[in-house]
C-alpha atoms as a PDB file:
ATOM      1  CA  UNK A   1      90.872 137.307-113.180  1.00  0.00           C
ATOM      2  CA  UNK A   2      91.150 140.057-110.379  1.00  0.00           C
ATOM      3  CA  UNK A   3      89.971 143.627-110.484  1.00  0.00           C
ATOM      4  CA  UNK A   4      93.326 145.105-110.279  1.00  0.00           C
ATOM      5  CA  UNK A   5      93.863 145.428-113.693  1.00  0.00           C
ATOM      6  CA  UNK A   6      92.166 142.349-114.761  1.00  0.00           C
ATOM      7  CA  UNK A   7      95.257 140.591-113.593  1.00  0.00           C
ATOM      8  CA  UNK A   8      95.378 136.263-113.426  1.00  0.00           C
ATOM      9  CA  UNK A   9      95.940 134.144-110.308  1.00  0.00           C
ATOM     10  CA  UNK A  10      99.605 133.519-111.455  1.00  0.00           C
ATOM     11  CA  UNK A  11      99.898 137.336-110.601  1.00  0.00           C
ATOM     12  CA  UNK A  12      98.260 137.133-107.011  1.00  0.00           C
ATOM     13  CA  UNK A  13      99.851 137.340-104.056  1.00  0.00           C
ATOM     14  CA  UNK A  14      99.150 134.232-101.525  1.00  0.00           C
ATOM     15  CA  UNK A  15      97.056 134.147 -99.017  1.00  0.00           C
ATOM     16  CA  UNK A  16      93.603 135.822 -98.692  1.00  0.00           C
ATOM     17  CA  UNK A  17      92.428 137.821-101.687  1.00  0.00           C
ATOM     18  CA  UNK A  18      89.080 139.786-102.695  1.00  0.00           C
ATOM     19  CA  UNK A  19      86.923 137.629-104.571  1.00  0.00           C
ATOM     20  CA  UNK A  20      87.652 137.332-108.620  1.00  0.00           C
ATOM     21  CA  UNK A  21      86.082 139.195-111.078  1.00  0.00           C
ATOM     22  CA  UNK A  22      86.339 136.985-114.153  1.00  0.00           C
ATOM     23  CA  UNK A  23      87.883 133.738-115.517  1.00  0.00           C
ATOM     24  CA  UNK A  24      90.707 132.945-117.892  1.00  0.00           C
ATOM     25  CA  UNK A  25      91.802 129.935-119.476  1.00  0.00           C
ATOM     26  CA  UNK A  26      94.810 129.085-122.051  1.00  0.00           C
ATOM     27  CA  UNK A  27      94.472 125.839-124.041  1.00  0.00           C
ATOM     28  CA  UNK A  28      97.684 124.435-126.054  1.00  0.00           C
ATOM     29  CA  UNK A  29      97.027 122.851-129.846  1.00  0.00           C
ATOM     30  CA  UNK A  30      98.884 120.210-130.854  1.00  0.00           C
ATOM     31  CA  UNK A  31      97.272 119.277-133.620  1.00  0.00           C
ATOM     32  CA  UNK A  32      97.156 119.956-137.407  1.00  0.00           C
ATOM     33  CA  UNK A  33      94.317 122.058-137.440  1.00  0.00           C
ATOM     34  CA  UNK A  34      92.631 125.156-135.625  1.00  0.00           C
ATOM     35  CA  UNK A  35      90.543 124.193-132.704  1.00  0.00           C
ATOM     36  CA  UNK A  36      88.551 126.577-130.642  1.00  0.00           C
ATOM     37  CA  UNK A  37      87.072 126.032-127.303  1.00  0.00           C
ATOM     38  CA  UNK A  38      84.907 128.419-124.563  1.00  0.00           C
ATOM     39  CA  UNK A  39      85.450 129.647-121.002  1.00  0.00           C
ATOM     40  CA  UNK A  40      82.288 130.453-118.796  1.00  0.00           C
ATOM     41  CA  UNK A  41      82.273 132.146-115.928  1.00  0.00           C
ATOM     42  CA  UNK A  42      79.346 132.164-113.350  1.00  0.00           C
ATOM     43  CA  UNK A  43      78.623 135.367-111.229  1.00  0.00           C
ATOM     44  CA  UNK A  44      77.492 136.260-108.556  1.00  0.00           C
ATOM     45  CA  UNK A  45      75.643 138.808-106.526  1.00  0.00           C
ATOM     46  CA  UNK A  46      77.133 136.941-102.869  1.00  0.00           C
ATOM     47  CA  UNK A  47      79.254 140.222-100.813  1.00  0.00           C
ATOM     48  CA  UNK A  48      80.189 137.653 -98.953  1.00  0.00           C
ATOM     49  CA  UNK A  49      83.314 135.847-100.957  1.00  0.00           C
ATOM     50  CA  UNK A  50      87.141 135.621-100.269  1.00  0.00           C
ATOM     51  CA  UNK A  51      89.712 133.714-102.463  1.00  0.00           C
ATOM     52  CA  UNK A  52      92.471 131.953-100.872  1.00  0.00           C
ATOM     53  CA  UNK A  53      95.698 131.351-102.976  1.00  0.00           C
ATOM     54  CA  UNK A  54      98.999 129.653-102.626  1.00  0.00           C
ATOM     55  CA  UNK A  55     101.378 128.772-104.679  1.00  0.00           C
ATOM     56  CA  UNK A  56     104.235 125.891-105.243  1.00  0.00           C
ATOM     57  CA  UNK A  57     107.726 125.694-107.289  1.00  0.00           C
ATOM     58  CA  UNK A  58     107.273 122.660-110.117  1.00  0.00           C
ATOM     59  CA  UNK A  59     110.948 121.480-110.822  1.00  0.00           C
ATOM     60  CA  UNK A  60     112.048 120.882-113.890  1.00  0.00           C
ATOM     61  CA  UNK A  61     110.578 117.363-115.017  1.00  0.00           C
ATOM     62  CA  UNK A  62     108.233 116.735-112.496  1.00  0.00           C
ATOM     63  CA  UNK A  63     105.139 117.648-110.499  1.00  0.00           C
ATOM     64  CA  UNK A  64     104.124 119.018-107.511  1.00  0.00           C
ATOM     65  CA  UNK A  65     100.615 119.846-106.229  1.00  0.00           C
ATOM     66  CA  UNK A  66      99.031 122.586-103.974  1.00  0.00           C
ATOM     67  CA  UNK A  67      96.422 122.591-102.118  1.00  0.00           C
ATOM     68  CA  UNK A  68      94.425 125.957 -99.851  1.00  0.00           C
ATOM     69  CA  UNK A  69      91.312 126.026 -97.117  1.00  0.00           C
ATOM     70  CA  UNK A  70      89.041 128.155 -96.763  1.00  0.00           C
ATOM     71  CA  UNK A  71      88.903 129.921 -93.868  1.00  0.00           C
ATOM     72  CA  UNK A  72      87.100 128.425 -90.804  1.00  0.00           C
ATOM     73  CA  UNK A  73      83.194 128.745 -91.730  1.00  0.00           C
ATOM     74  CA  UNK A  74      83.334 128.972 -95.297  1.00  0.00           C
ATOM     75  CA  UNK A  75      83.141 126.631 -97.919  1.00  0.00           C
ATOM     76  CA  UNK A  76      84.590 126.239-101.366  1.00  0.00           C
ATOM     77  CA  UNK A  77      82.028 127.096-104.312  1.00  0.00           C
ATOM     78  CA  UNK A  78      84.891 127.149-106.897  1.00  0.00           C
ATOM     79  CA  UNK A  79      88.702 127.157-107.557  1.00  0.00           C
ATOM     80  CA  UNK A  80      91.381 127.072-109.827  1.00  0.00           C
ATOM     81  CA  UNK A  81      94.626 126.680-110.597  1.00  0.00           C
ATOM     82  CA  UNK A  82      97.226 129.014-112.840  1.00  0.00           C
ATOM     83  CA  UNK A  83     100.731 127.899-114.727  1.00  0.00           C
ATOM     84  CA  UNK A  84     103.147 130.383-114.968  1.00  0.00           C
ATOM     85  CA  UNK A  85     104.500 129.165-118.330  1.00  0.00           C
ATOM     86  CA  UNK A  86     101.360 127.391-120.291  1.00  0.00           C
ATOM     87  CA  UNK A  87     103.213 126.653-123.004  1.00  0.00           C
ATOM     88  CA  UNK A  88     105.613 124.227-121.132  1.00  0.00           C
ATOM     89  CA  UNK A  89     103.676 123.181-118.348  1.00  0.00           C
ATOM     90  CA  UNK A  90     100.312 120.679-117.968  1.00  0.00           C
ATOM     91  CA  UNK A  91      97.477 120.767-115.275  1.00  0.00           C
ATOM     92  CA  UNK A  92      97.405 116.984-114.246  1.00  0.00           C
ATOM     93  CA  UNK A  93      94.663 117.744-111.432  1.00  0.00           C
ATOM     94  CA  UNK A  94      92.639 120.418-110.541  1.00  0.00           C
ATOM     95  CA  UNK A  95      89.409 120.170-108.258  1.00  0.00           C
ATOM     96  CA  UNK A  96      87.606 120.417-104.585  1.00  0.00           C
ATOM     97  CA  UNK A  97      88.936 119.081-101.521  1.00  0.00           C
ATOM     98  CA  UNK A  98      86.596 117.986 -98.330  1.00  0.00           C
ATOM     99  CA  UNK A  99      86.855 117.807 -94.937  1.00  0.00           C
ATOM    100  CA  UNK A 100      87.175 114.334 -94.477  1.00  0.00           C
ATOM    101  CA  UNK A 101      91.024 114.064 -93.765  1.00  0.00           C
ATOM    102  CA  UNK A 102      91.487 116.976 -95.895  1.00  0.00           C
ATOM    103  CA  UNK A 103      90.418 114.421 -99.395  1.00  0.00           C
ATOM    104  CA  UNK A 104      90.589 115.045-102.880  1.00  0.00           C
ATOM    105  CA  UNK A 105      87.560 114.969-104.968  1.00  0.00           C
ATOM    106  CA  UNK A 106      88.682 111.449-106.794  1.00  0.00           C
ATOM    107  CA  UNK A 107      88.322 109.722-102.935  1.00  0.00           C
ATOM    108  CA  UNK A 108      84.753 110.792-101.980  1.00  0.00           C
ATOM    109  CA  UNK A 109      81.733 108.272-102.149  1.00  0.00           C
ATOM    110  CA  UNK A 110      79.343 108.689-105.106  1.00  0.00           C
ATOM    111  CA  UNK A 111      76.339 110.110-103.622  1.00  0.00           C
ATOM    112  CA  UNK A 112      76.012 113.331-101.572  1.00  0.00           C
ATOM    113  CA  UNK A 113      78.761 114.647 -99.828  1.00  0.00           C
ATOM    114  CA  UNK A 114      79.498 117.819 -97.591  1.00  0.00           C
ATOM    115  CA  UNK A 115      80.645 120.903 -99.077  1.00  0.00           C
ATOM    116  CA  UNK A 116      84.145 121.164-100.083  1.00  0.00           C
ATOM    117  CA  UNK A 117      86.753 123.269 -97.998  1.00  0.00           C
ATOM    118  CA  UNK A 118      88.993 123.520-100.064  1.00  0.00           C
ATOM    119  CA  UNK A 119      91.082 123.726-103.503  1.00  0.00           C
ATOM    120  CA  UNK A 120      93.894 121.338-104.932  1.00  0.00           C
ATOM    121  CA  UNK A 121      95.498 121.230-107.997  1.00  0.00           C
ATOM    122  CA  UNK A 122      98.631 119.757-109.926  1.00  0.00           C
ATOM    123  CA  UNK A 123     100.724 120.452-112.696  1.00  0.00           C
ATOM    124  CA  UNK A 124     104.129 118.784-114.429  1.00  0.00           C
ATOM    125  CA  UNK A 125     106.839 120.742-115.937  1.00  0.00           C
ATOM    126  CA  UNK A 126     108.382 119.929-119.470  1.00  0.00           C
ATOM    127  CA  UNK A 127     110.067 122.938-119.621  1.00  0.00           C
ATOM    128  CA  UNK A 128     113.918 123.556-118.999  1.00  0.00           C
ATOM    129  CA  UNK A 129     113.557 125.852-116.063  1.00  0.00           C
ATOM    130  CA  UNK A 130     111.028 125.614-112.541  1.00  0.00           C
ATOM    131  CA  UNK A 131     108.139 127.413-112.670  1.00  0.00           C
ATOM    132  CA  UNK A 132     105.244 128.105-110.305  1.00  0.00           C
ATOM    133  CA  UNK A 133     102.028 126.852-109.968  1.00  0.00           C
ATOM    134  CA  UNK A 134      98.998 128.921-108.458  1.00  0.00           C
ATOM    135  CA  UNK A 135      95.863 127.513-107.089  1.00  0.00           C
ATOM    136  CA  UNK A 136      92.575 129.414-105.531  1.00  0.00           C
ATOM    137  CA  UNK A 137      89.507 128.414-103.982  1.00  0.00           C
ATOM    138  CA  UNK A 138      86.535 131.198-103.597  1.00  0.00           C
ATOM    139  CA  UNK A 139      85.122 130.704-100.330  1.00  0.00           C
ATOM    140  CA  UNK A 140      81.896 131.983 -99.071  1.00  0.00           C
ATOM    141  CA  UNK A 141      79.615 131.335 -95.792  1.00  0.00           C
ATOM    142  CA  UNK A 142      76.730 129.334 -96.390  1.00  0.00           C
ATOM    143  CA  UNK A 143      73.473 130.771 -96.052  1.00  0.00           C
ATOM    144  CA  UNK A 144      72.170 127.146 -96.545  1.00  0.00           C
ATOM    145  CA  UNK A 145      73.396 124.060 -95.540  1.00  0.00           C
ATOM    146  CA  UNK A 146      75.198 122.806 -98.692  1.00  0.00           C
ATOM    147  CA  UNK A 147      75.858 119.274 -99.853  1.00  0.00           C
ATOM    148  CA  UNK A 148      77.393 118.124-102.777  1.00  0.00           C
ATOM    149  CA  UNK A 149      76.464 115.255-105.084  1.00  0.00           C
ATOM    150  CA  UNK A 150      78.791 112.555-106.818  1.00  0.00           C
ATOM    151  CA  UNK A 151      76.745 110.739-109.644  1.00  0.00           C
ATOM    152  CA  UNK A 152      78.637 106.825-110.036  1.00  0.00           C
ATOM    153  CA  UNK A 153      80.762 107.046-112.854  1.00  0.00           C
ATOM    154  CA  UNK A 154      79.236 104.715-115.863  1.00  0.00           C
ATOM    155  CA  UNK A 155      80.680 101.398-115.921  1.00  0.00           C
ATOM    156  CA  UNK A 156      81.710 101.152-112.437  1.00  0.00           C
END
């Protein structure tokens, strides 16, 4: 969430944004009983953090996916991504991207990698009209040099 009036990324406008103040998340129930789950958000002192946003149209019936940068300089220590209609709509993707040819998360080596630039997510609409996706990544200059480690998946 942002500080002006606690509002969610759907809500943001695209392109550079302060950094966040909070986190939301919606979670649909299909089943036959209640189900609860959590949302954690971890803060930070840093004065030093932007979020980038952007946005894409997801036609009825199908997907589409988004992806922002950081700035030049920064990295990505976090993103997200926001459906205008949760109800209808399902986050197929959500995660880092890297500098290597602009990847996706799934692509990079087990092991460590460089920090992540970057934000992507994807969603699929099963609703009867388009809606919009949102997606953010909070971006901050390192004060370190920052790598980032893939464990191997198990049975791989």
């Amino acid at each position: 969430t942002f500080d002006q009036n606690s509002t969610r990324l759907i809500f943001q406008p695209d392109g550079i944004n302060p950094a966040p103040i909070g986190w939301q998340a919606s979670d649909r129930n299909d089943g036959t009983t209640d189900q609860s789950f959590k949302v954690a958000a971890i803060c930070s002192p840093q004065s030093n953090i932007t979020t980038v946003v952007g946005s894409n149209i997801v036609t009825v019936g199908s997907f589409a996916a988004e992806r922002v940068e950081c700035p030049s300089g920064m990295i990505a220590v976090g993103g997200g991504v926001d459906l205008n209609n949760v109800l209808t709509m399902k986050v197929t993707s959500s995660g880092p991207t890297f500098d290597q040819n602009s990847t996706r998360l799934i692509f990079q080596p087990d092991g460590i990698n460089p920090a992540p630039i970057g934000w992507q997510a994807s969603a699929r609409n099963d609703g009867a009209t388009d809606q919009s996706l949102k997606v953010a990544a909070i971006c901050m200059r390192p004060i370190f040099p920052w790598t980032l480690f893939l464990p191997a998946i198990l049975g791989n």
